[in-house]
N, C-alpha and C. Protein backbone atom coordinates (compact mmCIF):
# COMPACT_ATOMS: atom_id res chain seq x y z
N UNK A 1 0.83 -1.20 0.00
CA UNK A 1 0.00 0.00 0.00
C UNK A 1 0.87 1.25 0.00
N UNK A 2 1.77 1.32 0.98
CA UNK A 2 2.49 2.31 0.75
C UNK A 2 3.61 2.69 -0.49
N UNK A 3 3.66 1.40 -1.19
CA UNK A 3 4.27 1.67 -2.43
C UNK A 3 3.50 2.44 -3.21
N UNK A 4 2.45 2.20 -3.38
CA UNK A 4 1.02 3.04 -4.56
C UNK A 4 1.08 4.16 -4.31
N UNK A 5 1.12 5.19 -2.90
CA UNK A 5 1.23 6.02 -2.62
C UNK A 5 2.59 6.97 -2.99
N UNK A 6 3.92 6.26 -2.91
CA UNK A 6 4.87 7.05 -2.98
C UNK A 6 4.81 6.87 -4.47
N UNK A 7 3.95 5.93 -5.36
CA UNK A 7 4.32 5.69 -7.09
C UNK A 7 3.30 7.15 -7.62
N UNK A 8 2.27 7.48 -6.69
CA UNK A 8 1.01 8.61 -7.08
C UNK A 8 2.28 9.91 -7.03
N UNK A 9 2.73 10.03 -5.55
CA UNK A 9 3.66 10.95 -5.18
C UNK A 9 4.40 11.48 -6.40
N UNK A 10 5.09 10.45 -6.91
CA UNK A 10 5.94 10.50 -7.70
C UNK A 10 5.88 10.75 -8.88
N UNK A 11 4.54 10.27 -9.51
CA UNK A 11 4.02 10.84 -10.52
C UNK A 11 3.38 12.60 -10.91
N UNK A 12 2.78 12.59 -9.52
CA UNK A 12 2.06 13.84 -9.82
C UNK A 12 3.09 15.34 -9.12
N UNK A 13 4.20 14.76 -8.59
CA UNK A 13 5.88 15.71 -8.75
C UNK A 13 6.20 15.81 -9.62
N UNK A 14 6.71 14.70 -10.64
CA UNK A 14 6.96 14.55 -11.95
C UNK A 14 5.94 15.79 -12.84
N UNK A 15 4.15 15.52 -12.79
CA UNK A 15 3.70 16.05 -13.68
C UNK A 15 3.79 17.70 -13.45
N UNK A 16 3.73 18.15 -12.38
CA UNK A 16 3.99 19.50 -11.96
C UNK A 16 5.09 19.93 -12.50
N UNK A 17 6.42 19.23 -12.44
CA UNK A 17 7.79 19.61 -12.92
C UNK A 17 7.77 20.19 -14.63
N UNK A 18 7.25 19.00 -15.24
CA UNK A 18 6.89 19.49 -16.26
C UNK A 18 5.69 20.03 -16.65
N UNK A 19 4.83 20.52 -16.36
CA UNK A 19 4.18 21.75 -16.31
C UNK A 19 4.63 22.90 -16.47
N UNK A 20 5.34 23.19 -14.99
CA UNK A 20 6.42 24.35 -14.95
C UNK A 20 7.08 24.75 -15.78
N UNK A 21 8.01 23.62 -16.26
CA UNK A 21 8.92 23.20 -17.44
C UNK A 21 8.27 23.96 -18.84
N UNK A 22 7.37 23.18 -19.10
CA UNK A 22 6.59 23.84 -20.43
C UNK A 22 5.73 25.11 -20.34
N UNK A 23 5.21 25.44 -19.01
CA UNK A 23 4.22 27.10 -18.76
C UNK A 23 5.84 27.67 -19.01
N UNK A 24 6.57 27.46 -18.24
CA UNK A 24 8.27 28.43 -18.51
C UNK A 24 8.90 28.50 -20.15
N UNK A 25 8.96 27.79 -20.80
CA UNK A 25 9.19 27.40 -21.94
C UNK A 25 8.55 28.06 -22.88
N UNK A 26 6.90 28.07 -23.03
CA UNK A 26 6.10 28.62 -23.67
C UNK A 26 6.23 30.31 -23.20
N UNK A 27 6.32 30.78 -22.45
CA UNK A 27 6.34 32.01 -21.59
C UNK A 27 7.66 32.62 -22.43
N UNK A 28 8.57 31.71 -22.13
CA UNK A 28 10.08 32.62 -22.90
C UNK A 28 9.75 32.75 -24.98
N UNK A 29 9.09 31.90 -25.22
CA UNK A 29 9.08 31.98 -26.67
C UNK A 29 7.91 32.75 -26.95
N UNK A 30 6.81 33.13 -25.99
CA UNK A 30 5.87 34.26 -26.48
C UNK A 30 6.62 35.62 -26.75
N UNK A 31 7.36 35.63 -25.53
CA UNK A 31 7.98 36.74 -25.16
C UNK A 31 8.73 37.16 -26.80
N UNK A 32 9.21 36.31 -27.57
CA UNK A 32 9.87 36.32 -28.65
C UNK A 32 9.09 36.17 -30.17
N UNK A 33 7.69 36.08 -29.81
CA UNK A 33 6.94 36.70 -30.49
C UNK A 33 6.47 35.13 -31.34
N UNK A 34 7.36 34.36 -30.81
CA UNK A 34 6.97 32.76 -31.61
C UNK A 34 6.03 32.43 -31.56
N UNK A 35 5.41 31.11 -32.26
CA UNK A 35 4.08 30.85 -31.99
C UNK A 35 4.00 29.93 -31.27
N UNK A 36 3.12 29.52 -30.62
CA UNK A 36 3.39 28.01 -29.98
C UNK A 36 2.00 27.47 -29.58
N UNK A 37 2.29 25.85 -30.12
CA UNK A 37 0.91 24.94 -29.66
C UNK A 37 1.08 23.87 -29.01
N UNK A 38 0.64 23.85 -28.46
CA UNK A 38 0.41 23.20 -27.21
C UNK A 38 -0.32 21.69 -27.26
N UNK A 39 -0.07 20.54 -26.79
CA UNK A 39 -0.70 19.45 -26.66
C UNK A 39 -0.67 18.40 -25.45
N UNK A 40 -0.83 17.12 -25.71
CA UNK A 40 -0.59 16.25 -24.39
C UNK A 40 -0.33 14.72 -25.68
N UNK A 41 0.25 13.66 -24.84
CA UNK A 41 0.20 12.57 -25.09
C UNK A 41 0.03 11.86 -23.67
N UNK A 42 -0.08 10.64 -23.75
CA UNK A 42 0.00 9.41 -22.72
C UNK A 42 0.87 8.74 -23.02
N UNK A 43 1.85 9.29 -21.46
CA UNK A 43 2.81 8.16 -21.16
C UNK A 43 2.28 6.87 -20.34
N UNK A 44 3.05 5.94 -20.49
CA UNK A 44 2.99 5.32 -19.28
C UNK A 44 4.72 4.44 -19.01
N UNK A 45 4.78 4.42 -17.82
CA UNK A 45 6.51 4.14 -17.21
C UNK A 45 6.12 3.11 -16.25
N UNK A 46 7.28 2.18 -16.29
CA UNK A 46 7.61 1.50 -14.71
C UNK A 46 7.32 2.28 -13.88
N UNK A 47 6.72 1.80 -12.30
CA UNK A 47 7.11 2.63 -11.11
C UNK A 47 6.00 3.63 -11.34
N UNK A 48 5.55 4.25 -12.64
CA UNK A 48 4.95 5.83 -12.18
C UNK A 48 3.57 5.24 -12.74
N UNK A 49 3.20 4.14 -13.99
CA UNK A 49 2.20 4.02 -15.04
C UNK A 49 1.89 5.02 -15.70
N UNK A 50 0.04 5.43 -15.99
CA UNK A 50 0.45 6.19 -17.26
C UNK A 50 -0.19 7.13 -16.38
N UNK A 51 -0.09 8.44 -17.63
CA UNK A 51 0.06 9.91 -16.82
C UNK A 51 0.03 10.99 -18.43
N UNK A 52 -1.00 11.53 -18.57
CA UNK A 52 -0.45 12.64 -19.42
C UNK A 52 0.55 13.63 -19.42
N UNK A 53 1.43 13.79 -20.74
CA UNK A 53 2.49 14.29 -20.77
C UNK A 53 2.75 15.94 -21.74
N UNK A 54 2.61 16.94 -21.44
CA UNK A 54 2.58 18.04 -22.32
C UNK A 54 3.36 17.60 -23.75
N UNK A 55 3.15 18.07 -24.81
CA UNK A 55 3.97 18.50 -26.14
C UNK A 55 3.85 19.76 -26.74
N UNK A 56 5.16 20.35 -26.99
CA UNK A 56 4.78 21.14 -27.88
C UNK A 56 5.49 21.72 -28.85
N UNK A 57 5.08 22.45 -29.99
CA UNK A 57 5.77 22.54 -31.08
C UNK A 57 5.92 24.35 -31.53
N UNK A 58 7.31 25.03 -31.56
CA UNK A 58 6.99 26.21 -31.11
C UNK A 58 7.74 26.55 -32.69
N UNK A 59 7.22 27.83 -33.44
CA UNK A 59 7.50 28.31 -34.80
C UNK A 59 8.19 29.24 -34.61
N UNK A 60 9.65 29.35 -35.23
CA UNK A 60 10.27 30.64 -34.99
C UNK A 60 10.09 30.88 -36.72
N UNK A 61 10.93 32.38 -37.09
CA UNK A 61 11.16 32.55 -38.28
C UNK A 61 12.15 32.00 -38.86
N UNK A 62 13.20 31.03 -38.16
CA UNK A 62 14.02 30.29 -38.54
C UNK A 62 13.51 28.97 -38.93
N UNK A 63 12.72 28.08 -38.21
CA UNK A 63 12.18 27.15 -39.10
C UNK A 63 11.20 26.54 -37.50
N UNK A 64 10.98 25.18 -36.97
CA UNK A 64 10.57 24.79 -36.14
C UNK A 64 11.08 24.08 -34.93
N UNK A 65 11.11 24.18 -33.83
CA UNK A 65 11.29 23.48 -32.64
C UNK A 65 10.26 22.39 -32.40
N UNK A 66 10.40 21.33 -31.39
CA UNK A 66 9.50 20.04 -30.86
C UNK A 66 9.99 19.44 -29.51
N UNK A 67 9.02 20.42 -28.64
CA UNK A 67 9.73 20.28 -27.28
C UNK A 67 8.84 18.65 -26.99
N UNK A 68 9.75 17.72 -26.15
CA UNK A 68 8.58 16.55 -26.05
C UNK A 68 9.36 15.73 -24.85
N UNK A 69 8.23 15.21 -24.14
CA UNK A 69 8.71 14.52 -22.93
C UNK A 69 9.05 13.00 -23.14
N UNK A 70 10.58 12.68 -22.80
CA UNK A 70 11.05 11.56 -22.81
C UNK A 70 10.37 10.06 -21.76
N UNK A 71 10.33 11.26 -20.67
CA UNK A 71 10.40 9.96 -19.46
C UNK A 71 10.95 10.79 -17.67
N UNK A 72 10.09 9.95 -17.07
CA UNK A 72 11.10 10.12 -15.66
C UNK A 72 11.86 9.29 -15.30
N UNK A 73 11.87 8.01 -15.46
CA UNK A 73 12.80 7.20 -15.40
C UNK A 73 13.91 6.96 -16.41
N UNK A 74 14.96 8.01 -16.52
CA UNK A 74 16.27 7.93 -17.31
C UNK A 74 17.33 7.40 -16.75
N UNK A 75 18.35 6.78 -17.23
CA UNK A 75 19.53 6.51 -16.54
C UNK A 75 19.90 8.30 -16.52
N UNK A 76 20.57 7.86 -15.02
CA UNK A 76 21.39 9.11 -15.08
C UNK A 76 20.80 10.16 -14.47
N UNK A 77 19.45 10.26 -14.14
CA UNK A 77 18.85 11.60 -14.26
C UNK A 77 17.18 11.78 -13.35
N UNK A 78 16.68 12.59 -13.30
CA UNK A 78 15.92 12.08 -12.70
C UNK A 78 14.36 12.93 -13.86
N UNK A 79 14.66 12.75 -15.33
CA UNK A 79 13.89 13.03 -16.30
C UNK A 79 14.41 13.50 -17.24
N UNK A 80 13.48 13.68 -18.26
CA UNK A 80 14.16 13.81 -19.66
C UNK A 80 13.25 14.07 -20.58
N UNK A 81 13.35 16.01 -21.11
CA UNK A 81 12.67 16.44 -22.09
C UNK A 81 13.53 16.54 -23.31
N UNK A 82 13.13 16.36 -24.51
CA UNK A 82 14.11 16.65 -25.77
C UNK A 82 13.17 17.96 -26.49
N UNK A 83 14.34 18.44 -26.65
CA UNK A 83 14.21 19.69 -28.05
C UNK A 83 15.01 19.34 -29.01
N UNK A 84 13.96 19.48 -30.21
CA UNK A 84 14.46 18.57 -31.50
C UNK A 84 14.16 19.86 -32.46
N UNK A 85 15.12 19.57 -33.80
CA UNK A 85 14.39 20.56 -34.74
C UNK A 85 14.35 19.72 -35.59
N UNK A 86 12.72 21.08 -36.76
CA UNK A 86 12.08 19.77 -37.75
C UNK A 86 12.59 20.87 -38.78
N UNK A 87 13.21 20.45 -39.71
CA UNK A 87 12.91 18.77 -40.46
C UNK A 87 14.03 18.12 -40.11
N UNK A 88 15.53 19.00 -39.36
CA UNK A 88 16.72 18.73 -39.24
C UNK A 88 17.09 17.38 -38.23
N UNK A 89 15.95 17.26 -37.59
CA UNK A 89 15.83 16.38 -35.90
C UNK A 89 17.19 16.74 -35.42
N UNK A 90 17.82 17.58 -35.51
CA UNK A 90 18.87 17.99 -34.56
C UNK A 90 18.30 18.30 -33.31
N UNK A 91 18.85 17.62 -32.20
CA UNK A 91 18.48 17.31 -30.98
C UNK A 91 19.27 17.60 -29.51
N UNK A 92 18.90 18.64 -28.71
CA UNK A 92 19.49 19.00 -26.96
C UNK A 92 18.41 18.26 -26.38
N UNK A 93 18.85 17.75 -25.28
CA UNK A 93 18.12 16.96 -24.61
C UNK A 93 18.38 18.05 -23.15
N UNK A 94 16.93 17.71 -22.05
CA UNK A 94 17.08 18.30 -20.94
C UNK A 94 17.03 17.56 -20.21
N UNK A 95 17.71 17.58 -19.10
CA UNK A 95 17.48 16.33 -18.14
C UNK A 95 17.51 17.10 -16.74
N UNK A 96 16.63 16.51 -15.98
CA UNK A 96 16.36 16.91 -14.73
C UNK A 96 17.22 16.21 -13.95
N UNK A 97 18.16 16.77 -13.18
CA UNK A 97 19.03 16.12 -11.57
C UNK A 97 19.01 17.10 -10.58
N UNK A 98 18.24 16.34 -9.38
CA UNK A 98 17.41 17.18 -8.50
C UNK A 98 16.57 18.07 -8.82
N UNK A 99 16.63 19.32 -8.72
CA UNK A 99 15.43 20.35 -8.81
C UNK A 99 16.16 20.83 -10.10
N UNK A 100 17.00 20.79 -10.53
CA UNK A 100 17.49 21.55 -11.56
C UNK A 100 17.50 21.37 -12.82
N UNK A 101 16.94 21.62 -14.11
CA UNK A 101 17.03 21.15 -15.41
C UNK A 101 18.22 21.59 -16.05
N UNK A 102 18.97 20.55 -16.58
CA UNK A 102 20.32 20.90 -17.19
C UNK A 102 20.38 20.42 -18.81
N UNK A 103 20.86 21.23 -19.72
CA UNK A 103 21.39 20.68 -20.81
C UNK A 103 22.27 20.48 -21.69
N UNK A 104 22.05 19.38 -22.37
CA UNK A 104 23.44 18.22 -22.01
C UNK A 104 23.16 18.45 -24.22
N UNK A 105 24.38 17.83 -24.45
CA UNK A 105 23.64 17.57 -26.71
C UNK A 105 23.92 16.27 -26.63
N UNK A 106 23.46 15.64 -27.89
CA UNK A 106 22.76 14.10 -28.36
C UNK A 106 23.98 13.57 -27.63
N UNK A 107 25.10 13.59 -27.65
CA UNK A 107 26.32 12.90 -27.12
C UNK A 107 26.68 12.76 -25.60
N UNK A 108 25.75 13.58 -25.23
CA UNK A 108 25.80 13.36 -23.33
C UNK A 108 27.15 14.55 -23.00
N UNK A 109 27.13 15.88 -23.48
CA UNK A 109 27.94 16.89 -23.39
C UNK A 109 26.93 18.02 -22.07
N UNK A 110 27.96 18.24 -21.11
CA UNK A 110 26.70 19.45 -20.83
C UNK A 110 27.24 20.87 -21.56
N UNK A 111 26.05 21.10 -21.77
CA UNK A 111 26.26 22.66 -22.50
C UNK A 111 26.49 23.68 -21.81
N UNK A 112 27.21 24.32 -21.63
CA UNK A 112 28.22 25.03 -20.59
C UNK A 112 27.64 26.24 -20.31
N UNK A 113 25.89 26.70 -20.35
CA UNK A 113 25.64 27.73 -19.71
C UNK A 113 24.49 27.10 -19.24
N UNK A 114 23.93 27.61 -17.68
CA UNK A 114 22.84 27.15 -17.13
C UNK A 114 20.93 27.28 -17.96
N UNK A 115 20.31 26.64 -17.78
CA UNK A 115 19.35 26.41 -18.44
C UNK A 115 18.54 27.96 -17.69
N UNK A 116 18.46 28.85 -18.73
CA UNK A 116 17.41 29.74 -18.66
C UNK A 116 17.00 30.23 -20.21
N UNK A 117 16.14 31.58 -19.96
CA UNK A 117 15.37 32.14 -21.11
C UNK A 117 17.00 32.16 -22.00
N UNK A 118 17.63 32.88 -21.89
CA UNK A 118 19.15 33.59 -22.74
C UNK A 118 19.32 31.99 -23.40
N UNK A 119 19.42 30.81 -23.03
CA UNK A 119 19.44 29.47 -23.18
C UNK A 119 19.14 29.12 -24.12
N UNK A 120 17.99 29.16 -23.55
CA UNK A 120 16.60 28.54 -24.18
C UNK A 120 16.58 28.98 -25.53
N UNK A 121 16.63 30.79 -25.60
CA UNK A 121 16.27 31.43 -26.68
C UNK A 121 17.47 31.47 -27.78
N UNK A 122 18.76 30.54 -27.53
CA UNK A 122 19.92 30.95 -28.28
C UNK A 122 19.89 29.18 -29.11
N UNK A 123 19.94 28.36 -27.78
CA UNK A 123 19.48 26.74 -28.32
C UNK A 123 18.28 26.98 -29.62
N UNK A 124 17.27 27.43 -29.03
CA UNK A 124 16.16 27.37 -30.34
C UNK A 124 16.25 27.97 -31.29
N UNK A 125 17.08 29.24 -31.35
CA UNK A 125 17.69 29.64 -33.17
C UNK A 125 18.96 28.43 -33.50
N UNK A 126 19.17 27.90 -32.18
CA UNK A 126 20.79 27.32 -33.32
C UNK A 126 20.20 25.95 -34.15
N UNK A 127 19.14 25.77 -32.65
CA UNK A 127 18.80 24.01 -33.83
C UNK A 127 17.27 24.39 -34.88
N UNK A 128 16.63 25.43 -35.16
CA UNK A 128 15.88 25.77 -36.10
C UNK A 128 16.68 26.59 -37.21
N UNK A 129 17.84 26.15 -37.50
CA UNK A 129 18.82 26.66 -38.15
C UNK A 129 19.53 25.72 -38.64
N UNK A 130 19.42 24.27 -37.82
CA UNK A 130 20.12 23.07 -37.68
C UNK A 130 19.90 22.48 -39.61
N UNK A 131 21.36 22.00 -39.90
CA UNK A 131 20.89 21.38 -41.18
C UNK A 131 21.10 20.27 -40.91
């Protein structure tokens, strides 16, 4: 019984995180005049089951971003959103360790400035630019 409880716990921390994650996300690319839409899929994981998961797909004048939730159970980490660009699928991955979202590129590099808007907004011209 008390497993079910800390698996609910754990899930609905998880879903708040990314919430945050994506209300923050969407918030920095309005600000930049992008467009952005918004969706959900169903995950489901070991340990957590299933759980709706935000998506979303944000339009710059450079071409497109595809922010999308990996998982909470990653090696390594304690979650995992990818930003991909289309049509290029050039891909930063975000990964959550502890409270903090960090990002790392496809090769498991961390990218050497902390995850904010300045970030966010320099990552999404480089990979909607991505060939």
């Amino acid at each position: 019984m008390g497993k079910k409880i800390d698996r609910n716990k754990t899930r609905e921390d998880w879903c708040k995180q990314l919430e945050a994650l994506f209300d923050q996300i969407a918030a920095w690319a309005e600000e930049q005049r992008w467009l952005v839409s918004r969706d959900e899929k169903m995950l489901c994981e070991e340990g957590l089951g299933e759980y709706m998961a935000p998506d979303m797909v944000i339009r710059l004048p450079e071409g497109r971003i595809i922010v999308e939730v990996i998982g909470h159970n990653v090696i390594g980490a304690d979650g995992r959103v990818d930003i991909s660009a289309f049509p290029s699928l050039s891909r930063l991955l975000l990964v959550r360790t502890g409270a903090k979202w960090k990002v790392k590129t496809d090769s498991g590099v961390n990218w050497p400035r902390p995850w904010n808007k300045e970030t966010f907004v320099e990552l999404a011209r480089l990979l909607a630019t991505a060939k």
